[in-house]
C-alpha atoms as a PDB file:
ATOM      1  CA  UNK A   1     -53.722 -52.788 -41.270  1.00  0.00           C
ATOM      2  CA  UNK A   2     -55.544 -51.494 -38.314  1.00  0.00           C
ATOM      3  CA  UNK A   3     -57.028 -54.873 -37.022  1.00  0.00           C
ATOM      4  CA  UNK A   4     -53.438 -56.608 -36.960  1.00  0.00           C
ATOM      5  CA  UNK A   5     -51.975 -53.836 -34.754  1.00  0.00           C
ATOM      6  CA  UNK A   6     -52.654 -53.941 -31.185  1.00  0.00           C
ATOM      7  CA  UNK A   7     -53.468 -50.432 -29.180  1.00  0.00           C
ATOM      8  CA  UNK A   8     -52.567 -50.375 -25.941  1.00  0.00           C
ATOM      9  CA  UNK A   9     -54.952 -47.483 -24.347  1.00  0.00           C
ATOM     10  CA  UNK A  10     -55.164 -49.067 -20.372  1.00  0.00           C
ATOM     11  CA  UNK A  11     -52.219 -49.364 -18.296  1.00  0.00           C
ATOM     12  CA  UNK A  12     -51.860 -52.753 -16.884  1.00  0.00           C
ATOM     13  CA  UNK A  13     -52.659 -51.474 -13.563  1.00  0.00           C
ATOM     14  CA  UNK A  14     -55.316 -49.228 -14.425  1.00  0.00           C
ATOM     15  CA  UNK A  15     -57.536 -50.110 -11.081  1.00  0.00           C
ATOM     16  CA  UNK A  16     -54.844 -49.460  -9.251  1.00  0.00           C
ATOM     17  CA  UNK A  17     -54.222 -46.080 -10.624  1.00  0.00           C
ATOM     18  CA  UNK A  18     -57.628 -45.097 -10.319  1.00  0.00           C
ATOM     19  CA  UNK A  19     -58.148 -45.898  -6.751  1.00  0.00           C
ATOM     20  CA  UNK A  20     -55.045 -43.829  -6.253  1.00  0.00           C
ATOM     21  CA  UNK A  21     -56.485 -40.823  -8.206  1.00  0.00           C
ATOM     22  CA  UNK A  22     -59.717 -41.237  -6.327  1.00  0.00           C
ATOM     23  CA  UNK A  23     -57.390 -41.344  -3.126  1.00  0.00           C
ATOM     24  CA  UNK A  24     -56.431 -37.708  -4.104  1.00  0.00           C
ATOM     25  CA  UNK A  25     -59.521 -36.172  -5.119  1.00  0.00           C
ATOM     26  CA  UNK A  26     -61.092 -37.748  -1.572  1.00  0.00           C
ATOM     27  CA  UNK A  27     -58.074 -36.259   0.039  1.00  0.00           C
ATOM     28  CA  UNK A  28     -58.033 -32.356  -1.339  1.00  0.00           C
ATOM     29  CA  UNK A  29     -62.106 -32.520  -0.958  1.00  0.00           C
ATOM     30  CA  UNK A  30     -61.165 -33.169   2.414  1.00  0.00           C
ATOM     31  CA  UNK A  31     -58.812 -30.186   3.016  1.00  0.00           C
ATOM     32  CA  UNK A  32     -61.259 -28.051   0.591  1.00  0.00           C
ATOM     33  CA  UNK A  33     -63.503 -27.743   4.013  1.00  0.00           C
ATOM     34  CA  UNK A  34     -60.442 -26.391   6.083  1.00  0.00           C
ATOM     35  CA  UNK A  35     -60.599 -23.474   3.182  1.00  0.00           C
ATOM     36  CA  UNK A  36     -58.310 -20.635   5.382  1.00  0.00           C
ATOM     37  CA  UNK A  37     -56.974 -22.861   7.785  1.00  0.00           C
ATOM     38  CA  UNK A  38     -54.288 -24.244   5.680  1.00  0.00           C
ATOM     39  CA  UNK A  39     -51.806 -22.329   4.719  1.00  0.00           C
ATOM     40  CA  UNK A  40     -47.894 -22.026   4.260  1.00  0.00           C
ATOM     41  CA  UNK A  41     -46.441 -18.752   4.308  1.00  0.00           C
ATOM     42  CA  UNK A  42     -42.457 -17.583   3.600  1.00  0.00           C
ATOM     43  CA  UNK A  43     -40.549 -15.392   5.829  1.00  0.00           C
ATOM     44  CA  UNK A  44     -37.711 -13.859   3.780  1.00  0.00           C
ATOM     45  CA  UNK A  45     -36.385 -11.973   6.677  1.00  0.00           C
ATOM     46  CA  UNK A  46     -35.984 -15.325   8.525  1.00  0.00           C
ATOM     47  CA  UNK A  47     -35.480 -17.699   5.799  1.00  0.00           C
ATOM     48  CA  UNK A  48     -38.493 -19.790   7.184  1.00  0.00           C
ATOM     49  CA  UNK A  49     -41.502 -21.750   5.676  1.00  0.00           C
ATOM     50  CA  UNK A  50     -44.434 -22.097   8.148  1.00  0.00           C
ATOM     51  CA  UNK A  51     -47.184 -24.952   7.732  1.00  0.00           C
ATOM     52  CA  UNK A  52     -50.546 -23.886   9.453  1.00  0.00           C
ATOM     53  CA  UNK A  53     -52.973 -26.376   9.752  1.00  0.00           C
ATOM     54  CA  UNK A  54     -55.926 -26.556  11.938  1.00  0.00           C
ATOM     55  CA  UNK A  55     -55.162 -26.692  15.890  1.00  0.00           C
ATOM     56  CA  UNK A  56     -57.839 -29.280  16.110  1.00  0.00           C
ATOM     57  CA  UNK A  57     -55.971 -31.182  13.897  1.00  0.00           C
ATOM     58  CA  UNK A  58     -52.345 -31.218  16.202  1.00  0.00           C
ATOM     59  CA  UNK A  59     -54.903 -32.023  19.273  1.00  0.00           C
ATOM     60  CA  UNK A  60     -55.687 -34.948  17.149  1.00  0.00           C
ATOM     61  CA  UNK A  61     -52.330 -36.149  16.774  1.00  0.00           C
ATOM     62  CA  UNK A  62     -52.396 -35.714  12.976  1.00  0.00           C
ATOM     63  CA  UNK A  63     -49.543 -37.567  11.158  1.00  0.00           C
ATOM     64  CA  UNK A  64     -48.268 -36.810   7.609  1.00  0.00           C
ATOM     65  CA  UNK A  65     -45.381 -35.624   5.669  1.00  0.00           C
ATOM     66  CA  UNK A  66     -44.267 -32.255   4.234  1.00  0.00           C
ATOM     67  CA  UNK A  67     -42.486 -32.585   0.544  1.00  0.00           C
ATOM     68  CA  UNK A  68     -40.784 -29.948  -1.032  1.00  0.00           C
ATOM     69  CA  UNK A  69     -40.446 -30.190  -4.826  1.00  0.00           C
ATOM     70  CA  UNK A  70     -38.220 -28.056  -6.590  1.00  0.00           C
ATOM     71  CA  UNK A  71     -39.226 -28.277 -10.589  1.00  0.00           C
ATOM     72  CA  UNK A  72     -36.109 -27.419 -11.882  1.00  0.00           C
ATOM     73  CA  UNK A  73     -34.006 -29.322  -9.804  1.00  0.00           C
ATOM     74  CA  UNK A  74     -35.502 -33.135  -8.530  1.00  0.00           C
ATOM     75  CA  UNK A  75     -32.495 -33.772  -6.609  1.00  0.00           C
ATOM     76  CA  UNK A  76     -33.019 -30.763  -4.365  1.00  0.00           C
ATOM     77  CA  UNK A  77     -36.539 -32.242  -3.592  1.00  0.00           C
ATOM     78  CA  UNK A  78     -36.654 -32.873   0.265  1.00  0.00           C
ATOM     79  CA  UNK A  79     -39.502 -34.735   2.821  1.00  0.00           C
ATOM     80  CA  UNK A  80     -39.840 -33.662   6.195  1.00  0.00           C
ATOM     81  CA  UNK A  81     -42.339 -35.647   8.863  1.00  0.00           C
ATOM     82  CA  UNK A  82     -45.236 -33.706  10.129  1.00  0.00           C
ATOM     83  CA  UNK A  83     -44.649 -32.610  13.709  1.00  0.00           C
ATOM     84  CA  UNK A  84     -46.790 -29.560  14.735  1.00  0.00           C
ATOM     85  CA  UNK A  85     -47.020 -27.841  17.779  1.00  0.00           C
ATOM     86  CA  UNK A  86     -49.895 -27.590  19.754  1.00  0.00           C
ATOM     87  CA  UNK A  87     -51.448 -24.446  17.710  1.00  0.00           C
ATOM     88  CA  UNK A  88     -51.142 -26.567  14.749  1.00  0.00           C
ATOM     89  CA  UNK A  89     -47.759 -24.691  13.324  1.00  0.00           C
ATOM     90  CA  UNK A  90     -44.593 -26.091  11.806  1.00  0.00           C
ATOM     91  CA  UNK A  91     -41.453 -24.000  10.999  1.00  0.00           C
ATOM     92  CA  UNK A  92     -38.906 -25.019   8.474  1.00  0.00           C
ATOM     93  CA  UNK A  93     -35.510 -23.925   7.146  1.00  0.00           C
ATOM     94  CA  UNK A  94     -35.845 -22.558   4.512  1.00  0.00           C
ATOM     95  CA  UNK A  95     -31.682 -21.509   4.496  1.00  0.00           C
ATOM     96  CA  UNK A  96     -30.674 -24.414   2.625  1.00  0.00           C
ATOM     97  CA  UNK A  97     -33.501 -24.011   0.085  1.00  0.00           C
ATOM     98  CA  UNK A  98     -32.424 -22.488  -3.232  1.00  0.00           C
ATOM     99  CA  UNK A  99     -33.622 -19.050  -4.245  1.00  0.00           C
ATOM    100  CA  UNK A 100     -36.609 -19.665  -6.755  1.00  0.00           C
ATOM    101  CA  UNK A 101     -39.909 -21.606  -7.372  1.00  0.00           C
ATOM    102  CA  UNK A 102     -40.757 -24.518  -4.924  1.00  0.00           C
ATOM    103  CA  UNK A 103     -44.102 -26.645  -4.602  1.00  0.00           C
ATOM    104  CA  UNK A 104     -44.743 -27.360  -0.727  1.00  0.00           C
ATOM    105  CA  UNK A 105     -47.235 -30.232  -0.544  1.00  0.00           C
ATOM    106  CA  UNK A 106     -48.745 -31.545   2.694  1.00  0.00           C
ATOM    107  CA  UNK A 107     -50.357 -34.774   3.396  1.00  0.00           C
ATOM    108  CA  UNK A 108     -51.848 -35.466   6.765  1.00  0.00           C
ATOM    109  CA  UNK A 109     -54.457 -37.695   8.300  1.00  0.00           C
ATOM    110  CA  UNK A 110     -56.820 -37.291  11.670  1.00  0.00           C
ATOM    111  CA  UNK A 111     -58.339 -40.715  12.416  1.00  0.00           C
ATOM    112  CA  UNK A 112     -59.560 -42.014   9.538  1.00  0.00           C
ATOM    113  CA  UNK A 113     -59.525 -38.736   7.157  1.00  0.00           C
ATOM    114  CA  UNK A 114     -56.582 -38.327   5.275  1.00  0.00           C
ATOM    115  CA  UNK A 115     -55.875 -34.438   3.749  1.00  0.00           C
ATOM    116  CA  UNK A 116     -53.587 -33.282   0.988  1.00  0.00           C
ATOM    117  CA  UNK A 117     -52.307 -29.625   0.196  1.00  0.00           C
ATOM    118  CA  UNK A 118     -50.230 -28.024  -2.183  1.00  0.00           C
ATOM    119  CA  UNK A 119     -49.044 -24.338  -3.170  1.00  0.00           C
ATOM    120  CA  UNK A 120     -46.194 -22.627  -4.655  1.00  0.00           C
ATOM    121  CA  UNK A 121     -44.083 -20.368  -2.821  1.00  0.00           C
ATOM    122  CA  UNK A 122     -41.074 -18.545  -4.145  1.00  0.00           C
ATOM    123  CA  UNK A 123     -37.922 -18.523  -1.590  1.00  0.00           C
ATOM    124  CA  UNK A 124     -35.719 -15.777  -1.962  1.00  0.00           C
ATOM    125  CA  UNK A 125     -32.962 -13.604  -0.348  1.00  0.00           C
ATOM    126  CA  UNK A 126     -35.343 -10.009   1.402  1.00  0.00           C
ATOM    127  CA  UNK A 127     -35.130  -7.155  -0.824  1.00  0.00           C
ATOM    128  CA  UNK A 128     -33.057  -4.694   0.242  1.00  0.00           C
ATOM    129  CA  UNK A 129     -34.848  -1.600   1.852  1.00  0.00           C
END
């Protein structure tokens, strides 16, 4: 019975997938070096998420994209273009965000290099003093 069934194990585009994988773990290796220079950070008080990624990498011209995922809602997910300022900073709104769980990832490249990051951060209203 075995023999006359066919398993399908490989996706069709298997190569395809794998260079993309590969793309990833090349691209977090990458960012693995910048360990303390990349970071996003919440402002309750402000309602703000701010990207810091290396200066040298805004002298550089990096370009790249900033998603935010919410997991229990897709259709709030949103994509913002990378635009830092010279110190390597971007500020977003975080006022339209809903209150809870959000994945910020990052994806940026300098010349040839391209970088990924990702971390959770949990918007939220400030807690009352």
């Amino acid at each position: 019975m075995s023999t006359r069934n066919t398993v399908e194990l490989v996706s069709p585009d298997y190569y395809s997938q794998e260079l993309q994988f590969q793309d990833q773990i090349d691209r977090c290796e990458h960012t693995a070096a910048l360990r303390g220079q990349v970071q996003v950070a919440y402002d309750a008080a402000h309602r703000a998420l701010t990207l810091a990624l290396p200066a040298a990498h805004a002298a550089a011209h990096a370009t790249g994209e900033i998603q935010l995922y919410r997991p229990s809602a897709a259709g709030l997910d949103r994509r913002v273009a990378l635009n830092l300022d010279t110190q390597g900073h971007q500020s977003l709104d975080a006022r339209t965000l809903s209150d809870g769980l959000w994945r910020v990832r990052v994806t940026w490249r300098v010349g040839e290099e391209d970088f990924a990051f990702d971390e959770k951060v949990i918007i939220g209203q400030p807690k009352p003093s």
